[in-house]
N, C-alpha and C. Protein backbone atom coordinates (compact mmCIF):
# COMPACT_ATOMS: atom_id res chain seq x y z
N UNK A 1 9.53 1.19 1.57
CA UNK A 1 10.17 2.35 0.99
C UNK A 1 10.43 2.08 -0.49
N UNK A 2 9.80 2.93 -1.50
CA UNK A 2 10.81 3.21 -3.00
C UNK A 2 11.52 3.79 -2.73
N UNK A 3 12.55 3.74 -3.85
CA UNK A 3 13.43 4.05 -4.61
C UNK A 3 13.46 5.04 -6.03
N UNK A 4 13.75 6.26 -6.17
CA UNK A 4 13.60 6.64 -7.35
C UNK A 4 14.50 7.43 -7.74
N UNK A 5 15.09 6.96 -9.23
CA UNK A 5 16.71 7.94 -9.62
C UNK A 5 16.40 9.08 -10.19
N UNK A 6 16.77 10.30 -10.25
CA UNK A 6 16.71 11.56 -10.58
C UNK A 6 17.99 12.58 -10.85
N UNK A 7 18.45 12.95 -11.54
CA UNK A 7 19.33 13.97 -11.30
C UNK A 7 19.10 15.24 -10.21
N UNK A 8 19.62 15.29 -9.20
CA UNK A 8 19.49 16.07 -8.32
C UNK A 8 18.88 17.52 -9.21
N UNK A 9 19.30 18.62 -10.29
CA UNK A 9 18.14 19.36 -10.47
C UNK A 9 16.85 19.10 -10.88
N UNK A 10 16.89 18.19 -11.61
CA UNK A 10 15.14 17.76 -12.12
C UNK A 10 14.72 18.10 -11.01
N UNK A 11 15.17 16.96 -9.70
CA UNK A 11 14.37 16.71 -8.85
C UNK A 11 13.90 18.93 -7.90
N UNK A 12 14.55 19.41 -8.17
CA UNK A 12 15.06 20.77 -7.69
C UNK A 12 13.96 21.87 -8.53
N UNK A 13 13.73 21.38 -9.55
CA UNK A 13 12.94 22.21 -10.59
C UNK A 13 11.55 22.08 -10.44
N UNK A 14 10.92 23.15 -9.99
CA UNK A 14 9.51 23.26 -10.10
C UNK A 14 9.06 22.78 -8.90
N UNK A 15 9.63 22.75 -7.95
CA UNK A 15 9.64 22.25 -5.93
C UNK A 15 8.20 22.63 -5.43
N UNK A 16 7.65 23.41 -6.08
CA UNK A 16 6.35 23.50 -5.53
C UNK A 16 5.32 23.12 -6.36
N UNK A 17 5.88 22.27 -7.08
CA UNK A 17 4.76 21.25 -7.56
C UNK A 17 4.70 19.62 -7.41
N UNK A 18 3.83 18.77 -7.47
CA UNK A 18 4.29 17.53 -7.63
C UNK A 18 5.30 16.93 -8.62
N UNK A 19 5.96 15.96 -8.17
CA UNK A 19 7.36 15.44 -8.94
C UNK A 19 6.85 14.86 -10.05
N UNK A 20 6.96 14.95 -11.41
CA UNK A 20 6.51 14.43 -12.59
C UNK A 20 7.53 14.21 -13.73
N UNK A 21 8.35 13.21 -13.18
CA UNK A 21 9.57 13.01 -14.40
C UNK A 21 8.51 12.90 -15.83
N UNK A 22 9.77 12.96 -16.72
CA UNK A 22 9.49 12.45 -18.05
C UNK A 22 8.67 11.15 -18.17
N UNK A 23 8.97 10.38 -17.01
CA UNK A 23 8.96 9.01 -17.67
C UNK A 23 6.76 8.70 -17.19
N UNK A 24 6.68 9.51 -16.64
CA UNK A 24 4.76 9.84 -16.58
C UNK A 24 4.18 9.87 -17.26
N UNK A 25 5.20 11.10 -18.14
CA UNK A 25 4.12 11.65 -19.65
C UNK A 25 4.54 10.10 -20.86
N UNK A 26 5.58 9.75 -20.48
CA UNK A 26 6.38 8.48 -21.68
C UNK A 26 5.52 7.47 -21.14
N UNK A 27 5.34 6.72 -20.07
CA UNK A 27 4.70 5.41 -19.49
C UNK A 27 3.67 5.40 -19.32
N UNK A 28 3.10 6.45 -18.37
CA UNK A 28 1.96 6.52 -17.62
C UNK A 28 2.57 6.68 -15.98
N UNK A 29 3.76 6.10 -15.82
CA UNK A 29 3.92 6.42 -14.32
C UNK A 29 5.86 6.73 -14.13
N UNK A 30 5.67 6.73 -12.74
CA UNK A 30 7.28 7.05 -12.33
C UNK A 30 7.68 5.95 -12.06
N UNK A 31 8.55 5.23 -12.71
CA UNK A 31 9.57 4.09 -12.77
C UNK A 31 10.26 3.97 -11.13
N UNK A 32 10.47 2.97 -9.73
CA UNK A 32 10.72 3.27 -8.77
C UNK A 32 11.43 1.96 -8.65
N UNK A 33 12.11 1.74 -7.57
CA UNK A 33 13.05 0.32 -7.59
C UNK A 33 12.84 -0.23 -6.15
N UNK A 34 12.76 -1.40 -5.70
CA UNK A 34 11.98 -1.46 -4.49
C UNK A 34 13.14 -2.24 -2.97
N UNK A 35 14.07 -1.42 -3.53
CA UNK A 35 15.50 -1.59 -2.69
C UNK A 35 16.79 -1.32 -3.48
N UNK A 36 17.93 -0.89 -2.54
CA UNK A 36 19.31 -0.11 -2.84
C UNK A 36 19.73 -0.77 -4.04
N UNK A 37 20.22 -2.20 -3.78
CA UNK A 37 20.64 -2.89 -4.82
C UNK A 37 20.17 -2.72 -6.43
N UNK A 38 18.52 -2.75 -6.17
CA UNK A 38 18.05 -2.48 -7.83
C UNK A 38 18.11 -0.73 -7.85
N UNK A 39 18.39 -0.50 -6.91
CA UNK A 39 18.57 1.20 -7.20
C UNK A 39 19.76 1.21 -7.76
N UNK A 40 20.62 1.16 -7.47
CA UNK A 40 22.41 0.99 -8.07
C UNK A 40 22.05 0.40 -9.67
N UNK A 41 21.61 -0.84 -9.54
CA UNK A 41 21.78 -0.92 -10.66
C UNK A 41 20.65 -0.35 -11.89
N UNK A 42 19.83 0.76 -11.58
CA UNK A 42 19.24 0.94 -12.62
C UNK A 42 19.57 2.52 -12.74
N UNK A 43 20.30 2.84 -11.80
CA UNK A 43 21.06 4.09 -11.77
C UNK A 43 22.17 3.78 -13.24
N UNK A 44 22.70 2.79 -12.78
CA UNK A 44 23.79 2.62 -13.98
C UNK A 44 23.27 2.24 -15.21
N UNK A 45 22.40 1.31 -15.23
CA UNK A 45 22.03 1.22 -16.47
C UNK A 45 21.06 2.27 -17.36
N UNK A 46 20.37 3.34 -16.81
CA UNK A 46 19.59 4.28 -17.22
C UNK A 46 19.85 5.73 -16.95
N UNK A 47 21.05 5.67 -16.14
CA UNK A 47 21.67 7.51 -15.88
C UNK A 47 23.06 7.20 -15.85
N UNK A 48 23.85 6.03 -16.50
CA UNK A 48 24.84 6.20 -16.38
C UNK A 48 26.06 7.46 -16.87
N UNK A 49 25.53 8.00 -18.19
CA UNK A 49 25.61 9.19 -19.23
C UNK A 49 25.21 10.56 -18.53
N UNK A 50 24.50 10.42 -17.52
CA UNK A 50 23.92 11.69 -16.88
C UNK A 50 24.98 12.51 -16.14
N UNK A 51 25.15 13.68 -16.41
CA UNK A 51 25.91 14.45 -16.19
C UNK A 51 25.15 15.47 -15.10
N UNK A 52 26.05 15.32 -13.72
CA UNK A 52 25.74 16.05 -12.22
C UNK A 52 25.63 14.76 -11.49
N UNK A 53 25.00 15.66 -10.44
CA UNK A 53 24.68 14.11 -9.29
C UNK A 53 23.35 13.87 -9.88
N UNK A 54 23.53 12.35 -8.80
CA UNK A 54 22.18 11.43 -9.26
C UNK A 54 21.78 11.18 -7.54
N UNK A 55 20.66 11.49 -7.39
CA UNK A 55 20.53 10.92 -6.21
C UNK A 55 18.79 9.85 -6.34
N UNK A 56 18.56 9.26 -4.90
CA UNK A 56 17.90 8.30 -4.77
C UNK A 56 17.11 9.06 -3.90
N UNK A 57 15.32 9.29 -4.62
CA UNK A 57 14.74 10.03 -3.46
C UNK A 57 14.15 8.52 -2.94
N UNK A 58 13.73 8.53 -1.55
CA UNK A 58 13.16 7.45 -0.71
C UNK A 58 11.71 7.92 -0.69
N UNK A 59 10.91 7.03 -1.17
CA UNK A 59 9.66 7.41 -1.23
C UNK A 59 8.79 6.55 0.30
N UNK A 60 7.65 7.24 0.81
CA UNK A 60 6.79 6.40 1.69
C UNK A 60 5.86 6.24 0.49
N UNK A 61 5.70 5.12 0.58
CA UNK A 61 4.43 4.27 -0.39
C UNK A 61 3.41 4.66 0.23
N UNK A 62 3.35 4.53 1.43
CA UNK A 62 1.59 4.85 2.09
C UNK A 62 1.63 6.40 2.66
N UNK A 63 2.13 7.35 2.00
CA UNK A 63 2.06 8.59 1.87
C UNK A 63 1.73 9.33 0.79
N UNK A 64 2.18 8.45 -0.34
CA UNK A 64 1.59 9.03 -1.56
C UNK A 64 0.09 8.90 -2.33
N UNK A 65 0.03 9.82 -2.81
CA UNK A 65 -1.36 10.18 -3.12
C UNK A 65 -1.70 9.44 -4.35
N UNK A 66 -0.99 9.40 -5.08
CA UNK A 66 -1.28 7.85 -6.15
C UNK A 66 -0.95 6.60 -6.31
N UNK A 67 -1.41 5.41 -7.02
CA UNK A 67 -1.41 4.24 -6.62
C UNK A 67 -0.23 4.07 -6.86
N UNK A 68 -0.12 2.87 -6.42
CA UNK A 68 1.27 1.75 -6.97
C UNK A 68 1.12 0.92 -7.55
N UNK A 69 1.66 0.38 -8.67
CA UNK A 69 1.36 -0.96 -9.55
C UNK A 69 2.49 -1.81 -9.28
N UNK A 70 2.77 -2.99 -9.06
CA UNK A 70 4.26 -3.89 -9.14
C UNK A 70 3.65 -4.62 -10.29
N UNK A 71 4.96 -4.43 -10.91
CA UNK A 71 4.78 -5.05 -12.13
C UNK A 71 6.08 -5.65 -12.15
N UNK A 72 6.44 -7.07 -13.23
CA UNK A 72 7.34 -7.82 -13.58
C UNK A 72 8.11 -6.71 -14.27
N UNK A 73 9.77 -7.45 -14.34
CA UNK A 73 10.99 -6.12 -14.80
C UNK A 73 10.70 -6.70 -16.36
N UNK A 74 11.05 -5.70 -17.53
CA UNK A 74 11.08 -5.78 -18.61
C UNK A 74 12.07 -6.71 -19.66
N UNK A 75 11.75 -7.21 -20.77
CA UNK A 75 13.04 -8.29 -20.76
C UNK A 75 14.25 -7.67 -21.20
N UNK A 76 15.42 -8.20 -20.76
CA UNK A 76 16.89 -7.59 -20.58
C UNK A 76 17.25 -6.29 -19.35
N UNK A 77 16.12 -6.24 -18.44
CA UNK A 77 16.75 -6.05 -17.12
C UNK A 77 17.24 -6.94 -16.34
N UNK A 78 18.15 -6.81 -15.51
CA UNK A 78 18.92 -7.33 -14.21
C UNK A 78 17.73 -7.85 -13.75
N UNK A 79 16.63 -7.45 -13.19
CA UNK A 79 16.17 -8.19 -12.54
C UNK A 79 15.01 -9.03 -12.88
N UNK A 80 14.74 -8.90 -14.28
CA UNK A 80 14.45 -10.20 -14.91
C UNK A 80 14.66 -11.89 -15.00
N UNK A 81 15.65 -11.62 -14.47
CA UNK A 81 16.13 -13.38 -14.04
C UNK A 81 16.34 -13.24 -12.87
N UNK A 82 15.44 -12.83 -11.96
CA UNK A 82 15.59 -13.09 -10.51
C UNK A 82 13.73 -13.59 -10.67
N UNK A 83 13.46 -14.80 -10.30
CA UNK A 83 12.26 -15.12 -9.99
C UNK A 83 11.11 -14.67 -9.16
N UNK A 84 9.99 -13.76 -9.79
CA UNK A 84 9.28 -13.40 -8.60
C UNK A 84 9.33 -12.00 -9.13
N UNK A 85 10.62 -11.43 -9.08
CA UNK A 85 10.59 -10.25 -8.96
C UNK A 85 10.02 -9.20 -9.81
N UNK A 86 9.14 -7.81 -8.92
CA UNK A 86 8.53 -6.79 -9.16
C UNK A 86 9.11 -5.98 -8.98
N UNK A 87 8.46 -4.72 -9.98
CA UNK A 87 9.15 -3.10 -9.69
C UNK A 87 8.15 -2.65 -9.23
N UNK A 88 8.52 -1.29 -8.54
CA UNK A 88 6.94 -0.48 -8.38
C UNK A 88 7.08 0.76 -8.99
N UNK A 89 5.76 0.95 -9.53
CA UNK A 89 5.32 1.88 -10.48
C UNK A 89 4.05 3.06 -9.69
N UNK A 90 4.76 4.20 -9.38
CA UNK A 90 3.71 4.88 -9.16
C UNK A 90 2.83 6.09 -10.29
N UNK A 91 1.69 5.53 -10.35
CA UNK A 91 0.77 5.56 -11.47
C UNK A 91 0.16 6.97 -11.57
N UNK A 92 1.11 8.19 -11.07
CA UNK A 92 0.70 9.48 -11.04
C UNK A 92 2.34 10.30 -10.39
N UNK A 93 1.68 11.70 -10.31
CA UNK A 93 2.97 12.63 -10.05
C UNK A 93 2.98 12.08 -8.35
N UNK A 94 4.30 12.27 -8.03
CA UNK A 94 5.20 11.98 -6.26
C UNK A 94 4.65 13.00 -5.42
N UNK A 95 3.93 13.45 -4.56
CA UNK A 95 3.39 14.46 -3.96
C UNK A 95 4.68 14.52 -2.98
N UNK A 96 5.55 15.89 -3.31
CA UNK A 96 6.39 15.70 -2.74
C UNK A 96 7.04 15.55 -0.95
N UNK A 97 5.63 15.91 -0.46
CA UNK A 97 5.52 14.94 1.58
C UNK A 97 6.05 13.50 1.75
N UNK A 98 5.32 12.72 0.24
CA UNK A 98 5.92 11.73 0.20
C UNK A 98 7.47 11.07 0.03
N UNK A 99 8.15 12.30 -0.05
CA UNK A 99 9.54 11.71 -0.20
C UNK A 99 10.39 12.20 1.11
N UNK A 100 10.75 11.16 1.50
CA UNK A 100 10.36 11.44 3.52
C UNK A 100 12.84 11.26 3.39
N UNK A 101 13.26 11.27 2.24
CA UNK A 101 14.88 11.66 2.14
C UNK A 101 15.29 11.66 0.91
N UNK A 102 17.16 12.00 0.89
CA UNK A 102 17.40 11.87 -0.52
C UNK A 102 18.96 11.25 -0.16
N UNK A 103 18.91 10.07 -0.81
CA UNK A 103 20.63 9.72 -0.90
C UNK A 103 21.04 9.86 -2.22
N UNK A 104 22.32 10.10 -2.05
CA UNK A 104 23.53 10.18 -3.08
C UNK A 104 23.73 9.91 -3.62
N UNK A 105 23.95 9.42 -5.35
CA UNK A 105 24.76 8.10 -5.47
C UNK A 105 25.95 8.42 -6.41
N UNK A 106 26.96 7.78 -5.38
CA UNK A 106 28.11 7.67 -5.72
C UNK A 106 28.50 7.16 -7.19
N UNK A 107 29.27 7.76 -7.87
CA UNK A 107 29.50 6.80 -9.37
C UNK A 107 31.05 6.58 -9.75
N UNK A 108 31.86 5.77 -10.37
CA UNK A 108 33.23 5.64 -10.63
C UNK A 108 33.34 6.54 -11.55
N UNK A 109 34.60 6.64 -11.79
CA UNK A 109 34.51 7.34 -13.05
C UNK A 109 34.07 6.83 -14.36
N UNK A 110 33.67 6.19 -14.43
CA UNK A 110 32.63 5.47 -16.21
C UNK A 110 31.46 5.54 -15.90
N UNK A 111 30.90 6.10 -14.36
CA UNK A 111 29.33 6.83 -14.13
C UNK A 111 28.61 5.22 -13.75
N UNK A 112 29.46 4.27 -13.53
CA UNK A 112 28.79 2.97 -12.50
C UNK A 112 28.18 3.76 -11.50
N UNK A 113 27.27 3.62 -11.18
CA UNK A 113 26.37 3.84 -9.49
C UNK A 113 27.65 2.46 -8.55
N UNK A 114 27.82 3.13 -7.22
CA UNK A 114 28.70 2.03 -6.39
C UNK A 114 28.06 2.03 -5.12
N UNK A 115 27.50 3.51 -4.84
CA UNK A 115 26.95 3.03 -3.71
C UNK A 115 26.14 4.66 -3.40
N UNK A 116 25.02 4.21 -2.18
CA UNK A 116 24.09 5.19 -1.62
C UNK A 116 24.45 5.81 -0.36
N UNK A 117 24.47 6.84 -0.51
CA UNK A 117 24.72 7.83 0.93
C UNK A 117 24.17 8.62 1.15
N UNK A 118 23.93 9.07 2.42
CA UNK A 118 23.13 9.56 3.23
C UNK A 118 23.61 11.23 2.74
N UNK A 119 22.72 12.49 1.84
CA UNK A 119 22.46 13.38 1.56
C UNK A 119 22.18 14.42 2.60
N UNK A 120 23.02 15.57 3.38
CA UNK A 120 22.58 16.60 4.05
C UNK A 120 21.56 16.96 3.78
């Protein structure tokens, strides 16, 4: 399963098309986190300022219609000094079948991500 942060309308806007954040046309792909923990924390460090909810869509990797790249985290991420560790990068728009839920994420009031919950 990915991980991918969104402000709940982005994700809401344009529903009958494939999901194509900003960060596609900026990178080449959609930035994804490959468990809760690096979800939290890149919620905070990259939507902490974001104003509404933020939620975590759950992606199936072997549902989506474009590739995946894992690539090493960039220097001065969190998970840069964890040895080994990859992000995954999907290298085109989210066909949205592929996003099989959506959790929550909770923030303090200074917009920390604290935790993921399960989205009606």
């Amino acid at each position: 399963m990915l991980y991918h942060v969104v402000a709940l309308g982005d994700w809401l806007a344009d529903a009958h098309l494939p999901y194509a954040p900003a960060s596609l046309v900026k990178d080449g792909s959609v930035h994804c986190s490959p468990d809760e923990e690096a979800t939290l924390s890149a919620a905070t460090r990259f939507h902490g300022g974001t104003a509404g909810p933020l939620v975590a869509l759950l992606i199936d990797e072997t549902t989506l219609g474009a590739p995946v790249k894992w690539v090493a985290p960039a220097p001065g991420s969190p998970l840069a000094q964890t040895p080994g560790a990859l992000l995954p990068r999907v290298m085109g728009p989210v066909n949205r079948d592929a996003v099989v839920g959506l959790m929550e994420i909770v923030r303090d009031e200074d917009g920390r991500a604290q935790e993921l919950v399960p989205r009606d």
